[in-house]
Protein backbone atom coordinates (compact mmCIF):
# COMPACT_ATOMS: atom_id res chain seq x y z
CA UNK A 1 0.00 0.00 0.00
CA UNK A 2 2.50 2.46 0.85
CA UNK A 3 4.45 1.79 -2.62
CA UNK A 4 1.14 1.95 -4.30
CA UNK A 5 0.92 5.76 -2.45
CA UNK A 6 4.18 6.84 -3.63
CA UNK A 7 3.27 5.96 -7.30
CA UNK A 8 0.03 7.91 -7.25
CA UNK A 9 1.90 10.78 -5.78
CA UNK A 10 4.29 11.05 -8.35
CA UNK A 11 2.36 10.18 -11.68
CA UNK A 12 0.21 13.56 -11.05
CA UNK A 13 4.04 15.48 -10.16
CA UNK A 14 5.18 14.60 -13.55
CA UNK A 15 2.11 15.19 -15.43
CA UNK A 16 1.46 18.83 -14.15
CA UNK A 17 5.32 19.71 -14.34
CA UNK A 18 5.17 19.03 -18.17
CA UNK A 19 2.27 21.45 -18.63
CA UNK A 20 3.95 24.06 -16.38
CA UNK A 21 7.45 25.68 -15.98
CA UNK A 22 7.76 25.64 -12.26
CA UNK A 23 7.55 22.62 -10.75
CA UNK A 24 4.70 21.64 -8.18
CA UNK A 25 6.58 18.63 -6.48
CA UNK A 26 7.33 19.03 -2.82
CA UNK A 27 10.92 20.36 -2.75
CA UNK A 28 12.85 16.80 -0.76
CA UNK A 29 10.74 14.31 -3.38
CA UNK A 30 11.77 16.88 -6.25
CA UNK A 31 15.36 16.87 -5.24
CA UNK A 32 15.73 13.10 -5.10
CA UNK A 33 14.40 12.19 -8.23
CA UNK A 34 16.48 15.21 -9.85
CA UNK A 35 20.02 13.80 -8.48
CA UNK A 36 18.96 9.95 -8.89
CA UNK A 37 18.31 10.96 -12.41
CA UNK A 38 21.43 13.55 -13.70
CA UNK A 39 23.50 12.03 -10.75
CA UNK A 40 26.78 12.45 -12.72
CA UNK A 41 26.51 16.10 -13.99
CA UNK A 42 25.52 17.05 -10.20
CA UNK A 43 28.56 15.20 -8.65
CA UNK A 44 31.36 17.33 -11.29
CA UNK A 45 29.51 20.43 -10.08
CA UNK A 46 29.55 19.73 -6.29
CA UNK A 47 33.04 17.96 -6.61
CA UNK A 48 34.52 21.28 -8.74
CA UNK A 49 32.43 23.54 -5.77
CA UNK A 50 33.88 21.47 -3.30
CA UNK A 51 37.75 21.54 -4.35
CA UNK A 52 37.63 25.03 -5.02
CA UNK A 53 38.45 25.83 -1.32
CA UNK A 54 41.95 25.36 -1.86
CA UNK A 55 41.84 28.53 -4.01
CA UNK A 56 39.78 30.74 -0.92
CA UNK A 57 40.93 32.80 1.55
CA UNK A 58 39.65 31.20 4.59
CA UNK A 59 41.45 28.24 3.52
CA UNK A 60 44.97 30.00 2.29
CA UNK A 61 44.50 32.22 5.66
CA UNK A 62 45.15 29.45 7.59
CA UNK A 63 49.24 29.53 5.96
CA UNK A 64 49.51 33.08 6.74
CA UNK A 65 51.69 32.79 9.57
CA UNK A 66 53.74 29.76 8.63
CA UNK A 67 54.29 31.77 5.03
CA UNK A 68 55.44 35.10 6.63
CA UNK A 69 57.69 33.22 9.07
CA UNK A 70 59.19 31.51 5.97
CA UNK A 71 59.83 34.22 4.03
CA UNK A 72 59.88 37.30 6.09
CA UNK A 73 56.90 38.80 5.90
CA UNK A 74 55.20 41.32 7.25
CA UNK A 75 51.37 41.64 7.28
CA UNK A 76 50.93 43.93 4.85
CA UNK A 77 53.76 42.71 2.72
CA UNK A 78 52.04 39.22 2.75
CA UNK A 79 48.46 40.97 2.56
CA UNK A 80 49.86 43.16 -0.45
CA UNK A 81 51.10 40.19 -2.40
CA UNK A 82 47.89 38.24 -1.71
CA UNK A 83 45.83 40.84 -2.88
CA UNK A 84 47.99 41.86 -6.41
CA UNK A 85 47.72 38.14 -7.31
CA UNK A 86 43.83 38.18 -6.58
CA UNK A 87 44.08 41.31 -8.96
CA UNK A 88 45.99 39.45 -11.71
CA UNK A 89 43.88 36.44 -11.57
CA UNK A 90 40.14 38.91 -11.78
CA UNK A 91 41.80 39.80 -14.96
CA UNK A 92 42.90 36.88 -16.42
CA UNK A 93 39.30 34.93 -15.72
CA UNK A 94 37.98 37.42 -18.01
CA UNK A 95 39.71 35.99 -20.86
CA UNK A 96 40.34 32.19 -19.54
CA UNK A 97 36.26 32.17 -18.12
CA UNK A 98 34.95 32.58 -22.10
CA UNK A 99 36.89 29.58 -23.16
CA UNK A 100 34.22 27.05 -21.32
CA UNK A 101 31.86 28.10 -24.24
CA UNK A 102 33.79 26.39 -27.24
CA UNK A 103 36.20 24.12 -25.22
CA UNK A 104 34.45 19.94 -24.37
CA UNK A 105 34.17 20.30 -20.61
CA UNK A 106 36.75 17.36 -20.06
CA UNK A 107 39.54 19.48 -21.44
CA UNK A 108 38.25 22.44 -19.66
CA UNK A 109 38.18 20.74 -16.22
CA UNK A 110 41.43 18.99 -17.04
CA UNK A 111 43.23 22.46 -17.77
CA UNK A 112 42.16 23.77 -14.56
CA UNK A 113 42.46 21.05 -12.20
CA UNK A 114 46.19 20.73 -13.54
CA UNK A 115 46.75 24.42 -12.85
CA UNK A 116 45.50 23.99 -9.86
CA UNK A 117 47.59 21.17 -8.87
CA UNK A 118 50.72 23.14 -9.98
CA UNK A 119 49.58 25.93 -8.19
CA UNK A 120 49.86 24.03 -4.79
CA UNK A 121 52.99 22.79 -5.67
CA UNK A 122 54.67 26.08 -6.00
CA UNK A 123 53.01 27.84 -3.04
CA UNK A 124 54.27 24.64 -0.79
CA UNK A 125 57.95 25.25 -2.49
CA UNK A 126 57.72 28.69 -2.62
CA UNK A 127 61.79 29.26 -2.05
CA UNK A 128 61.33 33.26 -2.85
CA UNK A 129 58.43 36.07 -2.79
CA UNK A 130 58.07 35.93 -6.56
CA UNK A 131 57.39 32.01 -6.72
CA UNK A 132 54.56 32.55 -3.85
CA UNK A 133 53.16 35.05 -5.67
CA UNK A 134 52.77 33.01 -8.74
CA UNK A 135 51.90 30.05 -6.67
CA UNK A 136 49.04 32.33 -4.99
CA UNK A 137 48.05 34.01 -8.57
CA UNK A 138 47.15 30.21 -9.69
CA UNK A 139 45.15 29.28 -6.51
CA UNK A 140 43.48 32.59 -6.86
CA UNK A 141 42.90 31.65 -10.70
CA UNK A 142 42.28 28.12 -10.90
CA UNK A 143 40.64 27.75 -7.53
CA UNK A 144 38.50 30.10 -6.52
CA UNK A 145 37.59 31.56 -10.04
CA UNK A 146 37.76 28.98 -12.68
CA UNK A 147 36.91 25.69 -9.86
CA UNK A 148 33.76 27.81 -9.41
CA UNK A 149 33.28 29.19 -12.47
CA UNK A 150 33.61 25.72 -14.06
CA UNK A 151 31.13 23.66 -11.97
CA UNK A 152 28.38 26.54 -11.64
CA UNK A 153 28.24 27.21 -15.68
CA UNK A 154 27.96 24.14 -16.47
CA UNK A 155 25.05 23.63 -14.31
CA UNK A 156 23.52 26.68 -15.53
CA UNK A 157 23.88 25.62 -19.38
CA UNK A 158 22.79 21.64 -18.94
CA UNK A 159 20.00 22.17 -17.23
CA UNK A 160 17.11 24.34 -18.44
CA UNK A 161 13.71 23.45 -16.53
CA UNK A 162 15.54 22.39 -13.45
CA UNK A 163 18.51 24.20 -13.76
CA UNK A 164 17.96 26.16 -9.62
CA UNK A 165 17.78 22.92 -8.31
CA UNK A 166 21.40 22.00 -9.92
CA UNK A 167 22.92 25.07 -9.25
CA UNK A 168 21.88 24.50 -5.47
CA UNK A 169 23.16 21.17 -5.26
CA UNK A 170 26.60 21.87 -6.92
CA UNK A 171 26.71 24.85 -4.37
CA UNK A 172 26.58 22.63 -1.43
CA UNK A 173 30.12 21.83 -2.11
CA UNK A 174 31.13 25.11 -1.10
CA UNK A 175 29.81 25.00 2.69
CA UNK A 176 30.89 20.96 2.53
CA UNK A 177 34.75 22.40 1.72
CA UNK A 178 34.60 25.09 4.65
CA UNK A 179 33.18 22.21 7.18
CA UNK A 180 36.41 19.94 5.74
CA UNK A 181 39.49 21.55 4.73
CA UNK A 182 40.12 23.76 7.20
CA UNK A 183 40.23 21.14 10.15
CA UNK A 184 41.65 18.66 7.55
CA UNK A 185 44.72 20.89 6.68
CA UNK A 186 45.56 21.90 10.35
CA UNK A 187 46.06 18.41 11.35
CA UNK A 188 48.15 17.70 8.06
CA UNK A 189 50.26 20.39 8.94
CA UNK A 190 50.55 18.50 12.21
CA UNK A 191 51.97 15.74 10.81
CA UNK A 192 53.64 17.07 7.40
CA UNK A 193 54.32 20.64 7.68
CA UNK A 194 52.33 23.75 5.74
CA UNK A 195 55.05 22.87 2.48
CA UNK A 196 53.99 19.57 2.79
CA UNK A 197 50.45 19.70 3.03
CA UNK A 198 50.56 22.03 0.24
CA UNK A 199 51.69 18.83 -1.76
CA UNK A 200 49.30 16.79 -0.34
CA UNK A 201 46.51 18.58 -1.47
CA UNK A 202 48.57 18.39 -5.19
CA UNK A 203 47.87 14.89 -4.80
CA UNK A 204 44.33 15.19 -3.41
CA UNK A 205 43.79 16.77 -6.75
CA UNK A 206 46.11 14.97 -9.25
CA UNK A 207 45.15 11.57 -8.12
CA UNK A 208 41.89 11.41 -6.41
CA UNK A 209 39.59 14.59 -7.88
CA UNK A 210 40.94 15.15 -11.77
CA UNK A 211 40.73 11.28 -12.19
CA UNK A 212 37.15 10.87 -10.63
CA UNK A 213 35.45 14.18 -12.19
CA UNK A 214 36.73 12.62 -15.69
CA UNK A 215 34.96 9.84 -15.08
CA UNK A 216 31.97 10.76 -14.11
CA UNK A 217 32.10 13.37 -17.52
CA UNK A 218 32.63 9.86 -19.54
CA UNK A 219 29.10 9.17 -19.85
CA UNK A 220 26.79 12.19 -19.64
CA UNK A 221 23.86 11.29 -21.59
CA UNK A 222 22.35 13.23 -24.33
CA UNK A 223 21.65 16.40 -21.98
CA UNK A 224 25.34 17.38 -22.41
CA UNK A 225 25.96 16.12 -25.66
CA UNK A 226 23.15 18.63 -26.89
CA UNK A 227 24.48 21.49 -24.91
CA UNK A 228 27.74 21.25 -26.29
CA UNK A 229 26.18 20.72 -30.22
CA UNK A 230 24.76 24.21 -29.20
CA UNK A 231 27.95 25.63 -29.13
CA UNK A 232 28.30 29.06 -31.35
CA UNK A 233 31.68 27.91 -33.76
CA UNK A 234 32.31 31.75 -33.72
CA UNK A 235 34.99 32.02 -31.18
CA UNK A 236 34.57 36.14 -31.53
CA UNK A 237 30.77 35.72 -30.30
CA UNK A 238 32.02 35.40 -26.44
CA UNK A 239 33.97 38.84 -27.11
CA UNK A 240 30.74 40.60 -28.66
CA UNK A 241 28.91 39.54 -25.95
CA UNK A 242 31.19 40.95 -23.26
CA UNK A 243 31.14 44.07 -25.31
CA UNK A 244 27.38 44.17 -25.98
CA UNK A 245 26.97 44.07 -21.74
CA UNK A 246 29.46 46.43 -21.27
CA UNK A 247 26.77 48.69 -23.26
CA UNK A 248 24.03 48.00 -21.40
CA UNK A 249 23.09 49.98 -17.99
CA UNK A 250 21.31 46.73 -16.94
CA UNK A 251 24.33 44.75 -17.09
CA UNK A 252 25.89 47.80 -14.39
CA UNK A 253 22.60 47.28 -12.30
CA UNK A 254 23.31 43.72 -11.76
CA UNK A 255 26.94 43.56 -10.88
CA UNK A 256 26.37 46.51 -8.27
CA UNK A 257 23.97 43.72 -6.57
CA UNK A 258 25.66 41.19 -7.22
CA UNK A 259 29.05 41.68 -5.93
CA UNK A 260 27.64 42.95 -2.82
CA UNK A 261 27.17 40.12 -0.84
CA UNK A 262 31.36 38.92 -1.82
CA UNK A 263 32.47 42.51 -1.35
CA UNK A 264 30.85 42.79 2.01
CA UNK A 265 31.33 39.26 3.60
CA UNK A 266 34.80 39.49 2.39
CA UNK A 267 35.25 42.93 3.89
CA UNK A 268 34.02 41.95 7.44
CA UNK A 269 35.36 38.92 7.76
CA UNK A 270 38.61 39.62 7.31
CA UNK A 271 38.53 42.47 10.05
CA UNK A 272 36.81 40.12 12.33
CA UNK A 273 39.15 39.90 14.64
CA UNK A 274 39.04 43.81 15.10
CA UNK A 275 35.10 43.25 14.69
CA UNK A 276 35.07 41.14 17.64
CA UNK A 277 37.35 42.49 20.06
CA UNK A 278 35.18 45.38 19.61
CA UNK A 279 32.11 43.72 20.58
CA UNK A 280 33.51 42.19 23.98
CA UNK A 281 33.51 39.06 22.11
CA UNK A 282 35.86 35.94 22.18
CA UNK A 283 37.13 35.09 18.67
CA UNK A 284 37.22 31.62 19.70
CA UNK A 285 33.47 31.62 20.45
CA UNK A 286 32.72 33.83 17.33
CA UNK A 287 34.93 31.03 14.99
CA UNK A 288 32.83 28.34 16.75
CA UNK A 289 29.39 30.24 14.68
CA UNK A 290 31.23 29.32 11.49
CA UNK A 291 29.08 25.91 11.25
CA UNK A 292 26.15 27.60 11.76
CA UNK A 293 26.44 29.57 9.16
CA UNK A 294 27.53 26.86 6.68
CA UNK A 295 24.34 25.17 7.52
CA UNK A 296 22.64 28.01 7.08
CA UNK A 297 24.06 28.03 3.80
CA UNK A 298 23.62 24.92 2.67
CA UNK A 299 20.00 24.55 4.12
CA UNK A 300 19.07 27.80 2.34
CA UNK A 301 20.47 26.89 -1.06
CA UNK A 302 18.21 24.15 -1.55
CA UNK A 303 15.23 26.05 -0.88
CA UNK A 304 16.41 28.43 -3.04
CA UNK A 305 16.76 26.35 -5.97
CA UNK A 306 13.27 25.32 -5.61
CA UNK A 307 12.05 28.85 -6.16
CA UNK A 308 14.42 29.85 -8.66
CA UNK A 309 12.80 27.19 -10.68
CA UNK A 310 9.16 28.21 -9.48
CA UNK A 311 9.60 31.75 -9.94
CA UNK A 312 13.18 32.35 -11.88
CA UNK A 313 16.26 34.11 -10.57
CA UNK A 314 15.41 37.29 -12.10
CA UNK A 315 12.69 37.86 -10.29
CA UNK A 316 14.05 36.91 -6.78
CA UNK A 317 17.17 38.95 -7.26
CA UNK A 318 15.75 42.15 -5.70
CA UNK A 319 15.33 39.57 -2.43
CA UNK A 320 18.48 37.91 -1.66
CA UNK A 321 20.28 40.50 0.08
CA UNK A 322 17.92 41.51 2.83
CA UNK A 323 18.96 38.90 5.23
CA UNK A 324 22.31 40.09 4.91
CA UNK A 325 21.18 43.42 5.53
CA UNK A 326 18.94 42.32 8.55
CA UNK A 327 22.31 40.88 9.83
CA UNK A 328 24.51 44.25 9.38
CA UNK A 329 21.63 46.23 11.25
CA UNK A 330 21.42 43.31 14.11
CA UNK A 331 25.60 43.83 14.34
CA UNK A 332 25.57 47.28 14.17
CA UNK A 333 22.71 47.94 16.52
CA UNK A 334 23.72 45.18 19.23
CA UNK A 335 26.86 43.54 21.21
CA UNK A 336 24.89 40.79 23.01
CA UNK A 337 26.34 37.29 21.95
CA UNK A 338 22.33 36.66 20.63
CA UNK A 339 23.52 39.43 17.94
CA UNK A 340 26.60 37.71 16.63
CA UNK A 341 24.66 34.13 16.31
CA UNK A 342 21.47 36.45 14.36
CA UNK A 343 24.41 37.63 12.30
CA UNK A 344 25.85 34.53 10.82
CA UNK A 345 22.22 33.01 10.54
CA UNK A 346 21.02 35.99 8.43
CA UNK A 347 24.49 36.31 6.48
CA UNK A 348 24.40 32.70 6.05
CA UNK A 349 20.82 33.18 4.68
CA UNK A 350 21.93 35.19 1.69
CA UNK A 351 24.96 33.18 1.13
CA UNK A 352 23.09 30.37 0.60
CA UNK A 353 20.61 32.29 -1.98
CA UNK A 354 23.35 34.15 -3.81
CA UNK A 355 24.98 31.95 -6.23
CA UNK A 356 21.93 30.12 -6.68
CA UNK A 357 19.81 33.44 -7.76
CA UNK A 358 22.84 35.12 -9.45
CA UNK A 359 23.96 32.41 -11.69
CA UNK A 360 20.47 31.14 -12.53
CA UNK A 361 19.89 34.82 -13.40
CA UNK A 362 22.32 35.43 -15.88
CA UNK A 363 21.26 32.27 -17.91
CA UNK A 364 17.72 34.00 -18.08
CA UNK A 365 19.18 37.34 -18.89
CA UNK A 366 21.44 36.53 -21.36
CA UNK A 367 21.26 33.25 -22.13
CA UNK A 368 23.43 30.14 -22.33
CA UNK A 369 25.19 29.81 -25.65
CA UNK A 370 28.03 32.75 -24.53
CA UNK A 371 27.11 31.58 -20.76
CA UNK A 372 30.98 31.27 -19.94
CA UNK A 373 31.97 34.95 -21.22
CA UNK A 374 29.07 36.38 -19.17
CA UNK A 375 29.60 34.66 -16.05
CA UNK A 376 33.89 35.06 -16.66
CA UNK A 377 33.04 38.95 -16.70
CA UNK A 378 30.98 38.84 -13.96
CA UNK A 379 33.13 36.36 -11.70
CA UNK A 380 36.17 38.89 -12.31
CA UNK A 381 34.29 42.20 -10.88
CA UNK A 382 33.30 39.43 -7.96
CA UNK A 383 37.22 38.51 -7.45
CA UNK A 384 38.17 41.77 -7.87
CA UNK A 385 35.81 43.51 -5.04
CA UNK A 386 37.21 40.63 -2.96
CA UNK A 387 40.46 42.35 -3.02
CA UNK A 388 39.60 45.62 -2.95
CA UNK A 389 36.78 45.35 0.34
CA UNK A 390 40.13 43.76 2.82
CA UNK A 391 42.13 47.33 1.81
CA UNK A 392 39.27 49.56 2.02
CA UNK A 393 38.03 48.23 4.94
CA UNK A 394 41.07 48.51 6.37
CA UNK A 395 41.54 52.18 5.47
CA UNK A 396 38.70 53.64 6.71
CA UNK A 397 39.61 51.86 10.24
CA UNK A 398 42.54 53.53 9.71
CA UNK A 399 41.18 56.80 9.37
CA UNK A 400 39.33 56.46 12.81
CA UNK A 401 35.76 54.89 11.30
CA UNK A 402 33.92 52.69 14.05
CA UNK A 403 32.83 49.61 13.05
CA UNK A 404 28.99 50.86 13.77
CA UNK A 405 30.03 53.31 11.08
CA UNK A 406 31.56 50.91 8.63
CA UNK A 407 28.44 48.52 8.99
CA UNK A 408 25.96 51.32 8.49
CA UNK A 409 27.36 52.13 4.94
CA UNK A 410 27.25 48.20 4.26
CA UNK A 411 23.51 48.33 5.19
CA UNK A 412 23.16 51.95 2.60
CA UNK A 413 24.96 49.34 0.26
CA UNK A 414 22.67 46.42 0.28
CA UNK A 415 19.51 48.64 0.15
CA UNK A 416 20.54 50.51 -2.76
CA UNK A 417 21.85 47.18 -4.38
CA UNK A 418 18.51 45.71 -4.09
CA UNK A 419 16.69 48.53 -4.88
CA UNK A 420 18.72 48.92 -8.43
CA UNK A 421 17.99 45.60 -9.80
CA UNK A 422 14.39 45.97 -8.34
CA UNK A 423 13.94 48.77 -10.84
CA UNK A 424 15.74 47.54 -13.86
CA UNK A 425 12.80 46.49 -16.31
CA UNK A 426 12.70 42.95 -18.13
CA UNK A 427 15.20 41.85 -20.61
CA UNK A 428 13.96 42.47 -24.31
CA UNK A 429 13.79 38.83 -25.68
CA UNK A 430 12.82 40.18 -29.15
């Protein structure tokens, strides 16, 4: 009887969804059904999500001090050179991003996990400042923009009726990374070093990930096969289209929104420590809110691939950064511990929603045949405010700001951010 249930559940699920875009299905039935069937195309997008930590700062923060004692460092040298390669790499993914569009995704995934794997290598030898720069350039590059970039376009261009739900489940690999690698790599270091866990997670990569994610990409079905056949052969086409959004005032609308949420968590999370001590706070108890904000994160993204498909990521863009604003008023306003635990649930709310909405947006904006050359533009500004929000954060501390200060012209940011894109009228599909 209870199979019998199940089966008269789903038959009407399936019928409705065909007559309707969004789909009706309760969001956990919906979800299983969607990863038992496209289980390999979801596993390279959470497993290229996932292994993209190596290139992020919380994860390179944590060979800070072991780096400036090797070399010499100061703070700000080390900060410096951290943030000129994160510079260098925002401008290269503008050109390397486009390339996903007319490259097979096995060579594109191959080229980056090897750069990423030499990356490692020379940030764990890293005998002089200019080989850690280089070594950081390519984790900024290959890991944080191109891992991302990688698994979160392809989502977005395989899947078409379904494609929030993919999105969020590739996205899960990005709060599954934070609750791994950082534990993971301190007790390496333990036993290794920081050079030699540096060439253990080489191997992580060379032998364990780039192996796995090519085989799960040796059998796709037809899904990818017809994405690919709908691949412009003008290689110029990704170029006009970067040029063609560079035109539009829309296109300005939606990166001032959508870099918000990276500029900002970047910006206060790397002055936490000032943050905190200015709250009466211990930083050990403030680090310990990190999980709850991951699974914040992760619960959120699911959800929010559920409406993206019900209502489309255009429409909920105007949404996803009032949590985050919610949390910057609750900080700003309060120094109770309740305040710093509302914080990283709210922040954690939008984190979950952003890449979710934002990718799944510009596929409905703009399409998917240039998909890589829009998101490559659009995933440089990101990796670029991440450098810029440390220093400018920084400076206006400097200059005497109070944090209350600093937050309240975060908060002026997300409302007008949200209120921009709010106003921007549909896309012309004519």
């Amino acid at each position: 009887m209870e199979l019998m249930a199940v089966r008269v559940y789903l038959s009407p699920c399936k019928s409705v969804q065909a007559s309707l875009p969004p789909s009706p299905c309760p969001p956990p039935m919906s979800y299983l059904r969607f990863i038992a069937d496209n289980f390999r195309l979801l596993m390279v997008g959470f497993l290229l999500a996932f292994s993209s930590s190596f290139g992020q700062t919380y994860f390179i923060a944590l060979f800070s001090g072991h780096i400036r004692a090797g070399l010499g460092l100061s703070h700000g040298q080390f900060g410096g050179i951290y943030a000129l390669a994160t510079l260098a790499s925002a401008m290269t993914l503008i050109w390397a991003g486009r390339k996903i569009d007319h490259v097979a995704l096995e060579l594109y995934v191959l080229a980056i996990c090897g750069g990423l794997v030499l990356a490692c290598l020379f940030t764990g030898w890293a005998p002089s400042v200019a080989v850690l720069g280089l070594g950081l350039y390519g984790l900024r590059l290959f890991g944080q923009g191109l891992m991302t970039h990688a698994g979160t376009t392809s989502m977005a261009r395989y899947f078409d009726r379904n494609r929030g739900k993919a999105i969020a489940i590739a996205s899960i690999g990005h709060p599954a990374g934070e609750a791994v690698f950082p534990l993971l790599a301190v007790l390496v270091m333990g036993l290794l070093g920081w050079r030699g866990t540096w060439v253990a997670a080489a191997a992580f990569l060379g032998l364990g990930l780039t192996p796995l994610v090519l085989w799960l990409l040796m059998h796709p079905g037809d899904r990818k096969a017809r994405a690919l056949a709908a691949s412009p052969p003008d290689r110029h086409a990704a170029w006009a289209m970067q040029k063609k959004m560079l035109r539009q005032p829309r296109f300005f609308a939606y990166l001032f929104c959508t870099v918000a949420q990276p500029f900002i968590f970047t910006g206060v999370f790397f002055h936490q420590v000032h943050i905190v001590s200015r709250k009466g706070w211990e930083l050990g108890w403030f680090a310990a809110l990190f999980p709850l904000l991951a699974a914040t994160a992760l619960v959120v993204s699911l959800l929010a691939g559920a409406l993206v498909d019900r209502f489309g990521g255009r429409r909920l863009l105007p949404f996803f950064l009032l949590p985050l604003g919610s949390g910057l008023v609750v900080l700003m306003l309060s120094s109770a511990p309740q305040a710093a635990i509302a914080f990283m649930l709210l922040t954690g709310m939008s984190l979950g929603a952003a890449n979710v909405i934002v990718s799944s947006m510009w596929a409905e904006v703009y399409g998917t045949e240039n998909l890589g050359a829009v998101r490559s533009l659009a995933t440089s500004v990101m990796v670029f405010s991440t450098a810029l929000s440390p220093v400018l954060f920084g400076w206006l501390l400097d200059l005497g700001f109070p944090v209350s200060a600093l937050l309240m012209i975060c908060i002026v940011y997300v409302a007008a951010a949200s209120l921009s894109v709010a106003l921007v009228p549909p896309p012309d599909r004519r």
